[in-house]
C-alpha atoms as a PDB file:
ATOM      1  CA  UNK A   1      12.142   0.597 -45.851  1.00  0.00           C
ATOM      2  CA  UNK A   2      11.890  -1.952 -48.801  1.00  0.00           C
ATOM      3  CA  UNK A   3       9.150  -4.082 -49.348  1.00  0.00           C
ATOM      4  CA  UNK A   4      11.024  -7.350 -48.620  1.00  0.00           C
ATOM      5  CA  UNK A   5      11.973  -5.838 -45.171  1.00  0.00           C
ATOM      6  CA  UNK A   6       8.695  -5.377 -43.472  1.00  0.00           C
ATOM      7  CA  UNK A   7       7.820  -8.672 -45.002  1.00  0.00           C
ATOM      8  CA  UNK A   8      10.363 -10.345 -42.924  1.00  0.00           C
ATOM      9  CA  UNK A   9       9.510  -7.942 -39.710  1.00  0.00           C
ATOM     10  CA  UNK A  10       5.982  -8.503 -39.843  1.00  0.00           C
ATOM     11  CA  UNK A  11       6.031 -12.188 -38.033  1.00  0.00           C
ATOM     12  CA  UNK A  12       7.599 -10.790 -35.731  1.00  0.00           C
ATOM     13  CA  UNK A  13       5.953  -7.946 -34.922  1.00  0.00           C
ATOM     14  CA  UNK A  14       2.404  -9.734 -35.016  1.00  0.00           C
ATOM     15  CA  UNK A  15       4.178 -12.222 -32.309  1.00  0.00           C
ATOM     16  CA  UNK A  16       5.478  -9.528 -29.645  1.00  0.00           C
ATOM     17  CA  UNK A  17       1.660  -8.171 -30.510  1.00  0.00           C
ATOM     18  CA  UNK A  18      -0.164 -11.096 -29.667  1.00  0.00           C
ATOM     19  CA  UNK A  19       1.453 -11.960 -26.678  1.00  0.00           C
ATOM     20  CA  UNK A  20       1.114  -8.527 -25.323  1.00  0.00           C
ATOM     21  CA  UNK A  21      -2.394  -8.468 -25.326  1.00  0.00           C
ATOM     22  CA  UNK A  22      -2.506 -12.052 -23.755  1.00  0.00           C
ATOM     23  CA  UNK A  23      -0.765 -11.371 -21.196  1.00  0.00           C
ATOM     24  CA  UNK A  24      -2.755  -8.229 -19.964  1.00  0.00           C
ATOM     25  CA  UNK A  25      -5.921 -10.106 -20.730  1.00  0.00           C
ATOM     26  CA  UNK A  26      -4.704 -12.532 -18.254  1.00  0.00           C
ATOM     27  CA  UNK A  27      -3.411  -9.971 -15.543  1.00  0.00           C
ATOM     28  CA  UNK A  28      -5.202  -9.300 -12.959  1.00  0.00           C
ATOM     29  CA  UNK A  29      -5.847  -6.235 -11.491  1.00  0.00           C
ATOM     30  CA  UNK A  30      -5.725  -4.820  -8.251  1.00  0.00           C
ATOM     31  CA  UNK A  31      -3.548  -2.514  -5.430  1.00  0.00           C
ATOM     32  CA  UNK A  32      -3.448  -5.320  -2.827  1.00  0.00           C
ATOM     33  CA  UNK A  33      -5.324  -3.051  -1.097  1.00  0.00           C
ATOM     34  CA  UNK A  34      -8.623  -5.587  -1.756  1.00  0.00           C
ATOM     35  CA  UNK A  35      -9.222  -7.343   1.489  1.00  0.00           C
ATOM     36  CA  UNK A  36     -12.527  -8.988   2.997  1.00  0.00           C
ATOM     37  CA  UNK A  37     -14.381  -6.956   5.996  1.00  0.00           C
ATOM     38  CA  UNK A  38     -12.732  -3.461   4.847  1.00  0.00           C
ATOM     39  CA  UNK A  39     -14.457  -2.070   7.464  1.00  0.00           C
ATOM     40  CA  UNK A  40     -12.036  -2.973   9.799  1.00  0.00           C
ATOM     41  CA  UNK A  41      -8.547  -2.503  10.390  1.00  0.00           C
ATOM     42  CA  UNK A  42      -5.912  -2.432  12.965  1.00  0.00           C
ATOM     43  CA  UNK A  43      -3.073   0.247  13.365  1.00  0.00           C
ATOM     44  CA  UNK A  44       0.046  -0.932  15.295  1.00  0.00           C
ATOM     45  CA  UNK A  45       1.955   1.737  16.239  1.00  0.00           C
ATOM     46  CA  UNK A  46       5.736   1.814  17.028  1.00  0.00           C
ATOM     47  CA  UNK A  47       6.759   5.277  18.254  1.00  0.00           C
ATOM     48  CA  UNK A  48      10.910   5.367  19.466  1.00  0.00           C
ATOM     49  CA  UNK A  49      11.583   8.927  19.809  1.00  0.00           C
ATOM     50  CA  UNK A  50      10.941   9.932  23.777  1.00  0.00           C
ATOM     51  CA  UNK A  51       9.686  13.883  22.766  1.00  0.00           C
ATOM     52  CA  UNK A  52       7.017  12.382  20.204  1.00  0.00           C
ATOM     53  CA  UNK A  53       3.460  11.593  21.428  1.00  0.00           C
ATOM     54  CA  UNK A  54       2.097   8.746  20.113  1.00  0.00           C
ATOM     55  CA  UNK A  55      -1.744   9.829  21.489  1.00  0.00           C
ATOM     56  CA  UNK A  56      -1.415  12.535  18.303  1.00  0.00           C
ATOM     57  CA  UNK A  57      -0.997  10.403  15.755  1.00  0.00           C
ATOM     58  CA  UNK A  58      -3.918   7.771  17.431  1.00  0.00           C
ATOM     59  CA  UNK A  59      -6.079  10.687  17.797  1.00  0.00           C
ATOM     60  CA  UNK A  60      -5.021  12.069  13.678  1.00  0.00           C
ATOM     61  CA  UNK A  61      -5.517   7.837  12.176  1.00  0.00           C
ATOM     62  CA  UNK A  62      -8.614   7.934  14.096  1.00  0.00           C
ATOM     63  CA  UNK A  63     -10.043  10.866  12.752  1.00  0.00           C
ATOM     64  CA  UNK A  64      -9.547   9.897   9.010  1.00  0.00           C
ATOM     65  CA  UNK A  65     -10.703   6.368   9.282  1.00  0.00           C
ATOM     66  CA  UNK A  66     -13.755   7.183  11.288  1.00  0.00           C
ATOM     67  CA  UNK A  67     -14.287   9.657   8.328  1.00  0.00           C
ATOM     68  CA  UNK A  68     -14.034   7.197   6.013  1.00  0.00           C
ATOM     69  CA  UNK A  69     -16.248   4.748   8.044  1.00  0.00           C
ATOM     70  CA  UNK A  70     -13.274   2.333   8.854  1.00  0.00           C
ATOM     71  CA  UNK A  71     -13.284   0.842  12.410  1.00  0.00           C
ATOM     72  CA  UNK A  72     -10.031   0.318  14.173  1.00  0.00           C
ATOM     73  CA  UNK A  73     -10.459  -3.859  15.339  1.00  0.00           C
ATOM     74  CA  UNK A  74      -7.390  -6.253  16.056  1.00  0.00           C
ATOM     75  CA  UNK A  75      -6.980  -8.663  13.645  1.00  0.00           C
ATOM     76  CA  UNK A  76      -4.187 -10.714  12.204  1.00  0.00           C
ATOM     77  CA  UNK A  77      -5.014 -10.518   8.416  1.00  0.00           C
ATOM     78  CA  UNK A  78      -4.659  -6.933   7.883  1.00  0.00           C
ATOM     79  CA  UNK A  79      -2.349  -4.223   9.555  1.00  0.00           C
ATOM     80  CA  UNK A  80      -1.232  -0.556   9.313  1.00  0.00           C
ATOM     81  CA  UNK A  81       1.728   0.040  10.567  1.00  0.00           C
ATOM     82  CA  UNK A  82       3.033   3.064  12.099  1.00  0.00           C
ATOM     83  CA  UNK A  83       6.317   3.559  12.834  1.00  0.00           C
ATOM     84  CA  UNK A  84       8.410   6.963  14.162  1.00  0.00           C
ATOM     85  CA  UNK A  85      12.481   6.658  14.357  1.00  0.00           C
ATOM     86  CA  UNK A  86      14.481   9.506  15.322  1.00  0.00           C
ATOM     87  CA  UNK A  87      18.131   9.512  13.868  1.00  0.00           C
ATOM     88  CA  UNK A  88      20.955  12.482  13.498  1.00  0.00           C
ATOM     89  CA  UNK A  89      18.326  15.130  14.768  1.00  0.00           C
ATOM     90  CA  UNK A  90      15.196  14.085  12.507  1.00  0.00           C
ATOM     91  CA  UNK A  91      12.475  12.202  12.115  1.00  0.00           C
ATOM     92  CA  UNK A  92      11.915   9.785   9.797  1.00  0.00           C
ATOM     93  CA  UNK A  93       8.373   8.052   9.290  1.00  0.00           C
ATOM     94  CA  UNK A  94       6.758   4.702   7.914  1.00  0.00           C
ATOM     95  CA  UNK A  95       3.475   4.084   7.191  1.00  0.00           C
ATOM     96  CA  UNK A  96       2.939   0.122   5.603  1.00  0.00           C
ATOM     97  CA  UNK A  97      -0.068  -1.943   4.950  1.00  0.00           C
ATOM     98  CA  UNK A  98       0.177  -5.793   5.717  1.00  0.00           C
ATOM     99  CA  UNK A  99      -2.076  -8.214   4.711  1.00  0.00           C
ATOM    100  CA  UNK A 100      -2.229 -12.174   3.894  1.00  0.00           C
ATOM    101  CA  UNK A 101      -2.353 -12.569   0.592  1.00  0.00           C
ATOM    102  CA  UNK A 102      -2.802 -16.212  -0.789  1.00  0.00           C
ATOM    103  CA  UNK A 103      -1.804 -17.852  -4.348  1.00  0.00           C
ATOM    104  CA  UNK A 104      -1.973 -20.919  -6.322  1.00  0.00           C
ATOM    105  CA  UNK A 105       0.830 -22.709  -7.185  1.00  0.00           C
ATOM    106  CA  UNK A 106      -0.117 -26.498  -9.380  1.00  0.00           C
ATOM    107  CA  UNK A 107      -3.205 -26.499  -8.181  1.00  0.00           C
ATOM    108  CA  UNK A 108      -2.491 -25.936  -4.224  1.00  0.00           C
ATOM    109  CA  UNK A 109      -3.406 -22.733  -2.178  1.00  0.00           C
ATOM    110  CA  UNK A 110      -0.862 -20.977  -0.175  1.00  0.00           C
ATOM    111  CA  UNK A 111      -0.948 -17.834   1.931  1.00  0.00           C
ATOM    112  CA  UNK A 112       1.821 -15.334   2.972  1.00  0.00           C
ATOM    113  CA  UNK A 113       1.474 -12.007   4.645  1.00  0.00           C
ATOM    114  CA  UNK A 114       3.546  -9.349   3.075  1.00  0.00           C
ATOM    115  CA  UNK A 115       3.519  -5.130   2.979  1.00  0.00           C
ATOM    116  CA  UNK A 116       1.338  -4.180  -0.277  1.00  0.00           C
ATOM    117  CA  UNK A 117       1.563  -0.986   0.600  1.00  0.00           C
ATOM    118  CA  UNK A 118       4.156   1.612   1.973  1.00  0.00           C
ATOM    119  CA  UNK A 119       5.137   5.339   1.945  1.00  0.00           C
ATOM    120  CA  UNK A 120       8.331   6.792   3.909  1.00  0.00           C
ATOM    121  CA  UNK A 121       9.296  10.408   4.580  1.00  0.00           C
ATOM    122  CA  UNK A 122      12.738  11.284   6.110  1.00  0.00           C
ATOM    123  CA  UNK A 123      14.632  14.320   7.305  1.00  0.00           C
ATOM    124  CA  UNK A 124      11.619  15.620   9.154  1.00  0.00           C
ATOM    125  CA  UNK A 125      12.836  18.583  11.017  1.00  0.00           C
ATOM    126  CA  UNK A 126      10.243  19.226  13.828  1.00  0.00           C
ATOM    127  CA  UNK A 127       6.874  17.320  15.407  1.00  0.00           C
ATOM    128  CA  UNK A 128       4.829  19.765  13.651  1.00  0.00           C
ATOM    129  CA  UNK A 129       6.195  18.907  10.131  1.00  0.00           C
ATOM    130  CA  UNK A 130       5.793  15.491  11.301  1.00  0.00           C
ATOM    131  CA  UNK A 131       1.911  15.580  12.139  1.00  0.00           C
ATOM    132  CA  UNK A 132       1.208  17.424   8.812  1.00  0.00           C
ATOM    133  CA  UNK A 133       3.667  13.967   7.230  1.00  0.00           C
ATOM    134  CA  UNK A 134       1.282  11.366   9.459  1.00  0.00           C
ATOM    135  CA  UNK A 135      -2.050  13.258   8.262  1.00  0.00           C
ATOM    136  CA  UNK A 136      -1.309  13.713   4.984  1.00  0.00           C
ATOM    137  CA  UNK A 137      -0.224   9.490   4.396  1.00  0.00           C
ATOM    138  CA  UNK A 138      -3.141   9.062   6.061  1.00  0.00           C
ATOM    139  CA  UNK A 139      -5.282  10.827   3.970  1.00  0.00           C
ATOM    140  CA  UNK A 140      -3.857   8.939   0.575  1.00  0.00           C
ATOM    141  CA  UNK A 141      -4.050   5.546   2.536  1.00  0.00           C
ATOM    142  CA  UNK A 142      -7.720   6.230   3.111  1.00  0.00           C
ATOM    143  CA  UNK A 143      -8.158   7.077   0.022  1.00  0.00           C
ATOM    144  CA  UNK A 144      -6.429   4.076  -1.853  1.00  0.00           C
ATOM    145  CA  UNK A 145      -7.729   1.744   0.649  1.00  0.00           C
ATOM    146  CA  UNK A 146     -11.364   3.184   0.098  1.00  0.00           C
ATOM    147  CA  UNK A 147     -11.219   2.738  -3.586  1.00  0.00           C
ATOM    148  CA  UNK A 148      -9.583  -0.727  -3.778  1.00  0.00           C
ATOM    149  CA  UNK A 149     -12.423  -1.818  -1.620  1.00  0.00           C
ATOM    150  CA  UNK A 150     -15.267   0.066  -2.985  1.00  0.00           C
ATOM    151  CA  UNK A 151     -16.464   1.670   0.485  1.00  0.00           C
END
């Protein structure tokens, strides 16, 4: 590469370098995990498949968040969400965190509730393998949730 080249890339490349690091000074970080009173949290479950016993996967959520000192309370700001479909012979399985989120937009605050979070396993064979599927979401919600919120 000549001289006279990386003269006339340099402005360029100083540019594309500047506004890189702007822009992740002014990112924020986060999961969407962050929400106020982490203690608490409230699991909706939706289980379709007739064979499938809902009171095991209460009884496996309950274990892990009591473990991780996280009380199961309704609320409408903050949701798990369970969910067991059945189709062609397996199981398939969703496990999604909702919260309200809120933004400013000119100066005024709005909210939304959306999923932040969300895992999915499919072509789940028996309701063993599907147990060992709910504890083991579980387990990395837990853990994601219990780091984003510093508990």
């Amino acid at each position: 590469m000549t001289n006279y080249t990386i003269q006339r890339w340099l402005p360029l490349l100083f540019l594309v370098s500047l506004i890189l690091q702007t822009s992740l000074v002014m990112a924020k970080t986060g999961t969407g995990l962050e929400i106020t009173n982490p203690q608490q949290v409230y699991v909706v479950y939706t289980v379709e498949p007739d064979g499938v016993d809902q009171g095991e996967f209460e009884a496996i959520i309950d274990n892990q968040l009591s473990q991780a000192n996280i009380q199961q309370s309704p609320r409408d700001d903050a949701q798990l969400f369970l969910r067991v479909e059945q189709h062609a012979g397996e199981y398939l399985l969703y496990l999604d965190f909702s919260r309200k989120m809120f933004y400013t937009v000119y100066g005024k605050c709005f909210s939304k509730s959306g999923f932040v979070w969300g895992r999915y396993v499919k072509d789940i064979s028996d309701v063993d393998e599907l147990n060992e599927d709910v504890e083991f979401l579980i387990n990395e919600f837990v853990e994601e949730y219990t780091k984003a919120n510093k508990l």
